[in-house]
Protein backbone atom coordinates (compact mmCIF):
# COMPACT_ATOMS: atom_id res chain seq x y z
CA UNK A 1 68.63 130.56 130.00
CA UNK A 2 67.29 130.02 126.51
CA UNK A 3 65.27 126.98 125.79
CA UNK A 4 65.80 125.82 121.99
CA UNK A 5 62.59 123.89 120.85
CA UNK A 6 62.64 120.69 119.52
CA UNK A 7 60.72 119.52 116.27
CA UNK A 8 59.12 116.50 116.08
CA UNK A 9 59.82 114.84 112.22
CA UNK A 10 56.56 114.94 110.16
CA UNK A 11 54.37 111.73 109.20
CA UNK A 12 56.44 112.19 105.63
CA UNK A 13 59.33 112.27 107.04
CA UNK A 14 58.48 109.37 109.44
CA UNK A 15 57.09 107.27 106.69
CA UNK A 16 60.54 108.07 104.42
CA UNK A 17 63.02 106.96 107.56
CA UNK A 18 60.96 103.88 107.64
CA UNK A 19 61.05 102.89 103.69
CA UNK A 20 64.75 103.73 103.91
CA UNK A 21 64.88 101.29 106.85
CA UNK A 22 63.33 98.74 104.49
CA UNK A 23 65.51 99.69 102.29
CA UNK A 24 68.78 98.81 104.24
CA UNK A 25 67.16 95.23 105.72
CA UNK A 26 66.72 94.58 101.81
CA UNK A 27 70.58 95.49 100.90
CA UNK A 28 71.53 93.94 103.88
CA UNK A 29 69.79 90.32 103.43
CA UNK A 30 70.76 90.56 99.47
CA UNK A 31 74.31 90.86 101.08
CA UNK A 32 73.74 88.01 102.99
CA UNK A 33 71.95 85.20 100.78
CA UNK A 34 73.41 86.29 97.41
CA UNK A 35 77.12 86.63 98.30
CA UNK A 36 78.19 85.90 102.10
CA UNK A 37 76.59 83.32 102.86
CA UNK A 38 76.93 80.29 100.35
CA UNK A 39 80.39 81.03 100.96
CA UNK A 40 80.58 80.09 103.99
CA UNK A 41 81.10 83.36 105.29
CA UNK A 42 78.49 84.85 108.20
CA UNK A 43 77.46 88.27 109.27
CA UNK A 44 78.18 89.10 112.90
CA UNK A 45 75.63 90.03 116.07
CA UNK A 46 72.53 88.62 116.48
CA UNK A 47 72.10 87.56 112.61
CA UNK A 48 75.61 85.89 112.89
CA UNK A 49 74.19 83.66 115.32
CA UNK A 50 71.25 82.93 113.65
CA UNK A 51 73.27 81.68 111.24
CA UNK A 52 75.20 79.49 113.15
CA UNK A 53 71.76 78.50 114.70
CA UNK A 54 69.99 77.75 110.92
CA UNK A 55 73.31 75.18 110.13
CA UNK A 56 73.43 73.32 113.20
CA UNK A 57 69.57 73.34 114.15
CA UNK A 58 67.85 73.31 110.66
CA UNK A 59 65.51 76.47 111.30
CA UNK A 60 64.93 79.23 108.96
CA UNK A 61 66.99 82.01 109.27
CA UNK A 62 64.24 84.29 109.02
CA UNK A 63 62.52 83.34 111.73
CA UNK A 64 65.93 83.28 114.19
CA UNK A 65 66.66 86.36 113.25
CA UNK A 66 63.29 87.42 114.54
CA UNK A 67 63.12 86.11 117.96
CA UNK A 68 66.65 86.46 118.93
CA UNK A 69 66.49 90.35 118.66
CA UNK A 70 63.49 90.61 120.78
CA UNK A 71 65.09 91.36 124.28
CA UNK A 72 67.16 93.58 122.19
CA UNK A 73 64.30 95.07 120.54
CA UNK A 74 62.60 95.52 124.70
CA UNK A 75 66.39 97.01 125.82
CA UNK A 76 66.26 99.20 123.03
CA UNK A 77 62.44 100.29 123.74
CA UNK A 78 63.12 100.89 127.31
CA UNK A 79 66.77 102.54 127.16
CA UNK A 80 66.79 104.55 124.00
CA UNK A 81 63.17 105.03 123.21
CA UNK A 82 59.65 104.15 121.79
CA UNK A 83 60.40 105.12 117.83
CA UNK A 84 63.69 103.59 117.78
CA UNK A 85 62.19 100.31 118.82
CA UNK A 86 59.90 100.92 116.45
CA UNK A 87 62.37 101.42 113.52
CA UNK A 88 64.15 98.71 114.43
CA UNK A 89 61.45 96.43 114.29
CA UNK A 90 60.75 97.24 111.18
CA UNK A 91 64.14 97.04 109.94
CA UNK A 92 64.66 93.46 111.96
CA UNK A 93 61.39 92.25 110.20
CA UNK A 94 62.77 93.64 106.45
CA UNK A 95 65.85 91.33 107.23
CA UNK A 96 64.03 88.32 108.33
CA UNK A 97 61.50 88.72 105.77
CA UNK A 98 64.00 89.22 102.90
CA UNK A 99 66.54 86.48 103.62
CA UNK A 100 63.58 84.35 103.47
CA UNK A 101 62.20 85.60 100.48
CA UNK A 102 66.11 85.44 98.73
CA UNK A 103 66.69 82.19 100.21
CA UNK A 104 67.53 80.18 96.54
CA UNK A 105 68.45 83.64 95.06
CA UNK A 106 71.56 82.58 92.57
CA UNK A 107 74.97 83.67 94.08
CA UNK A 108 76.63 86.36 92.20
CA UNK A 109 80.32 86.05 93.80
CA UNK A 110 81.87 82.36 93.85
CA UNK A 111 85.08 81.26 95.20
CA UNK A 112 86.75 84.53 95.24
CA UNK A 113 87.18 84.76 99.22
CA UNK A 114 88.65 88.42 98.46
CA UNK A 115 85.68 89.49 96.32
CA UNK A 116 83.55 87.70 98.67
CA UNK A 117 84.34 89.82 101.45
CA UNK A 118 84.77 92.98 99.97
CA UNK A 119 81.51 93.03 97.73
CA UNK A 120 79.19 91.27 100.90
CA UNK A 121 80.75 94.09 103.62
CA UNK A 122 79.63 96.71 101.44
CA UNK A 123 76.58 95.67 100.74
CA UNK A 124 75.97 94.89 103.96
CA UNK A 125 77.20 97.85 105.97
CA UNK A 126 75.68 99.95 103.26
CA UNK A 127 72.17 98.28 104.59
CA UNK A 128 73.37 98.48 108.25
CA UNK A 129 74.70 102.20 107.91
CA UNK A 130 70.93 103.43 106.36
CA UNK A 131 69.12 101.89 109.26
CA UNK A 132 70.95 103.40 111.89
CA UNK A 133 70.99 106.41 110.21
CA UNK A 134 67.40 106.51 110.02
CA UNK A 135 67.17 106.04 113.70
CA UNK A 136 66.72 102.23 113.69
CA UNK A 137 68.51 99.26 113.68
CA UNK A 138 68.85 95.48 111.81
CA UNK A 139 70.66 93.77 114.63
CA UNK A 140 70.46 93.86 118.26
CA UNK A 141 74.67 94.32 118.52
CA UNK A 142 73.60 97.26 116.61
CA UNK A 143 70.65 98.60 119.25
CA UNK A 144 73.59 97.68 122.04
CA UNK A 145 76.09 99.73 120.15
CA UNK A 146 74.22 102.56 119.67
CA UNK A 147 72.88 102.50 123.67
CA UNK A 148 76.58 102.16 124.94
CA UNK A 149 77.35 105.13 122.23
CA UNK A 150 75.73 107.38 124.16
CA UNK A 151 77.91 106.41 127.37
CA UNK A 152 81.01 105.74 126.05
CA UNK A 153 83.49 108.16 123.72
CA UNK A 154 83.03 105.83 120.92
CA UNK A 155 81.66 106.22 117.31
CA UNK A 156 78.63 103.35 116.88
CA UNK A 157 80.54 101.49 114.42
CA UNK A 158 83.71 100.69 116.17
CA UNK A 159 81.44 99.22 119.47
CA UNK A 160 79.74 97.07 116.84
CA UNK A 161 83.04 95.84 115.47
CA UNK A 162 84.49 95.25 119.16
CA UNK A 163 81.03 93.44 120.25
CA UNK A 164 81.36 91.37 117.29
CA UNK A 165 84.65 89.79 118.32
CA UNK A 166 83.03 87.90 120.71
CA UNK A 167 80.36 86.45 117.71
CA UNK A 168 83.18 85.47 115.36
CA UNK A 169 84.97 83.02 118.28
CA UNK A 170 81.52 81.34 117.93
CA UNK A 171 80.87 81.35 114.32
CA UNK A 172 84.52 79.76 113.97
CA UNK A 173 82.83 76.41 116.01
CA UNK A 174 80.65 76.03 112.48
CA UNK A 175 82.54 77.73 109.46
CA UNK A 176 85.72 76.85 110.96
CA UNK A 177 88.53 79.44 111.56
CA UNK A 178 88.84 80.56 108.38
CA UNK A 179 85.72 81.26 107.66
CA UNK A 180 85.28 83.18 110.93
CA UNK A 181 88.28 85.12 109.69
CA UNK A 182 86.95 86.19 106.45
CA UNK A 183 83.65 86.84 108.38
CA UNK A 184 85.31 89.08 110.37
CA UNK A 185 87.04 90.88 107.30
CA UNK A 186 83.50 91.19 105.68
CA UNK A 187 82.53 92.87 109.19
CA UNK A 188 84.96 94.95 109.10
CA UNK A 189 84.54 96.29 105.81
CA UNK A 190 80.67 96.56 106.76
CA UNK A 191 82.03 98.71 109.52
CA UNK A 192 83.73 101.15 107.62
CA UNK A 193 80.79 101.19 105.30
CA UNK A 194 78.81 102.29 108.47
CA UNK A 195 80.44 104.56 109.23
CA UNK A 196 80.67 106.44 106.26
CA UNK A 197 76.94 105.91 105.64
CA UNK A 198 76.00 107.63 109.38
CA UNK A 199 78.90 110.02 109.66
CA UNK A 200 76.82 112.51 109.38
CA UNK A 201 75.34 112.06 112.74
CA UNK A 202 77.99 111.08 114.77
CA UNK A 203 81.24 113.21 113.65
CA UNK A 204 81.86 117.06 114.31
CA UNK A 205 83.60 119.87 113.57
CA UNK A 206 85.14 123.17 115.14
CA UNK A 207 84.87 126.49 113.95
CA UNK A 208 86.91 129.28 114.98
CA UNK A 209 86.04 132.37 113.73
CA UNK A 210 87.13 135.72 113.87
CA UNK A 211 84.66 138.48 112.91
CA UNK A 212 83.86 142.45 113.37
CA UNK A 213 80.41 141.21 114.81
CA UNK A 214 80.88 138.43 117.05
CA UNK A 215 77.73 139.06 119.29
CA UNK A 216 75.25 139.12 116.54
CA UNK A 217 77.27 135.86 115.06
CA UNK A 218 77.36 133.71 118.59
CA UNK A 219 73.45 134.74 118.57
CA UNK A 220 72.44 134.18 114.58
CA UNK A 221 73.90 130.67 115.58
CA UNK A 222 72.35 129.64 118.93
CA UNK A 223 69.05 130.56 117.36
CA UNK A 224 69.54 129.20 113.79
CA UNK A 225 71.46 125.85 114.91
CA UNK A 226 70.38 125.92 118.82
CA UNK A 227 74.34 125.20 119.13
CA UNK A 228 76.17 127.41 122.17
CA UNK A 229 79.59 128.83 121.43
CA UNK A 230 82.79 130.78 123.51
CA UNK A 231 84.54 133.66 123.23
CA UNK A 232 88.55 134.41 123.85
CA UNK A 233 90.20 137.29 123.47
CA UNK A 234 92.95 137.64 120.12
CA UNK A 235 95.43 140.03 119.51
CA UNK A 236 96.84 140.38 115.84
CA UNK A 237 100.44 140.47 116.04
CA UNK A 238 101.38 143.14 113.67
CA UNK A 239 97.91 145.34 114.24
CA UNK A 240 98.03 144.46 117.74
CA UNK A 241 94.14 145.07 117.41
CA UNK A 242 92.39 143.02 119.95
CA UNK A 243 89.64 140.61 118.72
CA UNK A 244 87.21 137.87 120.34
CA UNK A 245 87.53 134.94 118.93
CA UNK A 246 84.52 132.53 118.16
CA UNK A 247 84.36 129.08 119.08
CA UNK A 248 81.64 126.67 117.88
CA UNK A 249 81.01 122.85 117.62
CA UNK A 250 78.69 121.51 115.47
CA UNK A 251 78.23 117.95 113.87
CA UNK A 252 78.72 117.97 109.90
CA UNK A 253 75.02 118.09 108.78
CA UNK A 254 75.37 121.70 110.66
CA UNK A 255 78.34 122.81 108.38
CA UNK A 256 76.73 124.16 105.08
CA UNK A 257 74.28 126.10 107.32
CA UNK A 258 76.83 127.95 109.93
CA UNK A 259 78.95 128.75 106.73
CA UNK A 260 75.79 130.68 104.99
CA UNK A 261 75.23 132.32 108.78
CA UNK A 262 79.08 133.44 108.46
CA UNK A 263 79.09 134.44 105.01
CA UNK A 264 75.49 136.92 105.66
CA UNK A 265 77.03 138.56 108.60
CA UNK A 266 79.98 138.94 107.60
CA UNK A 267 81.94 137.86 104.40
CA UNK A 268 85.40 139.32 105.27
CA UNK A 269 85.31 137.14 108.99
CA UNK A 270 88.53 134.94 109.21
CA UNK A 271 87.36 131.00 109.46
CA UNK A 272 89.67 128.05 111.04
CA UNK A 273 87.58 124.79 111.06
CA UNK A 274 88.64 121.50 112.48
CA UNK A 275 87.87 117.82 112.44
CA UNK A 276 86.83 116.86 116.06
CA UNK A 277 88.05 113.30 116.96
CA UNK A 278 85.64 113.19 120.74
CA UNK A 279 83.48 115.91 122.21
CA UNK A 280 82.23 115.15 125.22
CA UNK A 281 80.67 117.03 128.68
CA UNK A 282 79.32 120.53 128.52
CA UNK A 283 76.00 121.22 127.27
CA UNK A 284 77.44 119.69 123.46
CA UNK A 285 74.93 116.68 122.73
CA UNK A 286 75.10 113.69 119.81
CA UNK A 287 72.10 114.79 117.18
CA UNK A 288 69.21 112.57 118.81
CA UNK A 289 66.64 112.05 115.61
CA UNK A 290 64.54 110.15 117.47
């Protein structure tokens, strides 16, 4: 049984993941205070109830924001691990900290509720989508999303949009329905902003391949990607020459390197590849960067 080692990122690299993360609570509160927010249109999770909490209570958003993601900060400490609480407390504390800091920033987008929504769910998932793909997280919905992730066939952006439902029947009680609507478009948007932003980590691929050398290819792979792969037997239907056939999932930040392993062992090798909607069971694991 081969063991495939694991690197640990560098201090650079650790320090980088953590300005990024600054980075995307930045974006994300700019989103926020400079074009969601004096419209009457709220973010969702944790910050979209710190919202709600700064207009009925009086208390500075920053500071909500803060303490409300604490027991998420302690779930995602004890269930996912020590660095991505870490991450996420810095990115939490970015958000807090910048909303705060952008509180009388002028608003750029006025009355437009479609331009509203559209520009602010950018923004924001663009914020969102660099933290978790940094391996932390602004919001606790987020930590929760990315725990159940792990359990449940689902991408981490479409468990924050479904956990968010539940935010929006709330924020309606203060922006009234129609803000809670466009909220929820904004969301939505931020969603699909998300999820173009972390793709990288969460979607996969299949490759088929058929080559002259399929041992020394299933091997160049497992120890260049650490990735496992299957064999079947083909038969070409005018040759009748019998072939194995390669099989090989990988997620897409895996792609540009298994197509250099293909093309040194063998250039003329015949290459299907497929989108991959779910992988689950087996020995085929989500990227952990953690």
């Amino acid at each position: 049984m081969n063991t495939i080692k694991k690197h640990k990122p560098n201090k650079v690299k650790k320090i980088l993941r953590g300005l990024i993360i600054i980075i995307g609570g930045f974006l994300a509160a700019y989103g926020l205070e400079a074009v969601l927010i004096p419209n009457n249109v709220s973010d969702g999770g944790v910050t979209g109830l710190s919202i709600v909490g700064s207009q009925l209570l009086g208390l500075p958003l920053g500071a909500l924001i803060a303490v409300l993601n604490i027991p998420f900060i302690w779930l995602g400490y004890k269930q996912i691990g020590k660095s991505f609480a870490i991450y996420s407390i810095i990115g939490i504390v970015s958000l807090a900290f910048s909303t705060t800091l952008m509180h009388q920033i002028p608003t750029i987008i006025e009355g437009d509720t479609l331009l509203v929504t559209v520009v602010g769910g950018i923004i924001l998932g663009l914020g969102m989508g660099l933290a978790l793909r940094n391996g932390g997280a602004l919001d606790g919905i987020d930590m929760l999303a990315v725990l159940l992730s792990r359990k449940l066939p689902f991408g981490t952006s479409d468990l924050i949009l479904f956990l968010n439902m539940f935010v929006f029947i709330f924020v309606s009680t203060v922006f009234s329905l129609q803000g809670a609507i466009l909220s929820a478009i904004a969301y939505f948007i931020a969603s699909k902003v998300i999820s173009i932003v972390e793709v990288g980590l969460s979607g996969s691929k299949t490759f088929k391949i058929i080559t002259s050398q399929p041992e020394l290819m299933v091997e160049t792979i497992r120890d260049r990607l650490g990735r496992s792969a299957t064999y079947k037997e083909a038969y070409g239907a005018y040759s009748n020459e019998k072939f194995k056939e390669i099989t090989c999932v990988i997620n897409r930040l895996e792609e540009s390197e298994i197509k250099e392993i293909i093309n040194e062992i063998d250039e003329m090798a015949f290459v299907t590849v497929y989108d991959v909607a779910e992988v689950k069971g087996g020995n085929f694991r989500k990227q952990n960067i953690h």
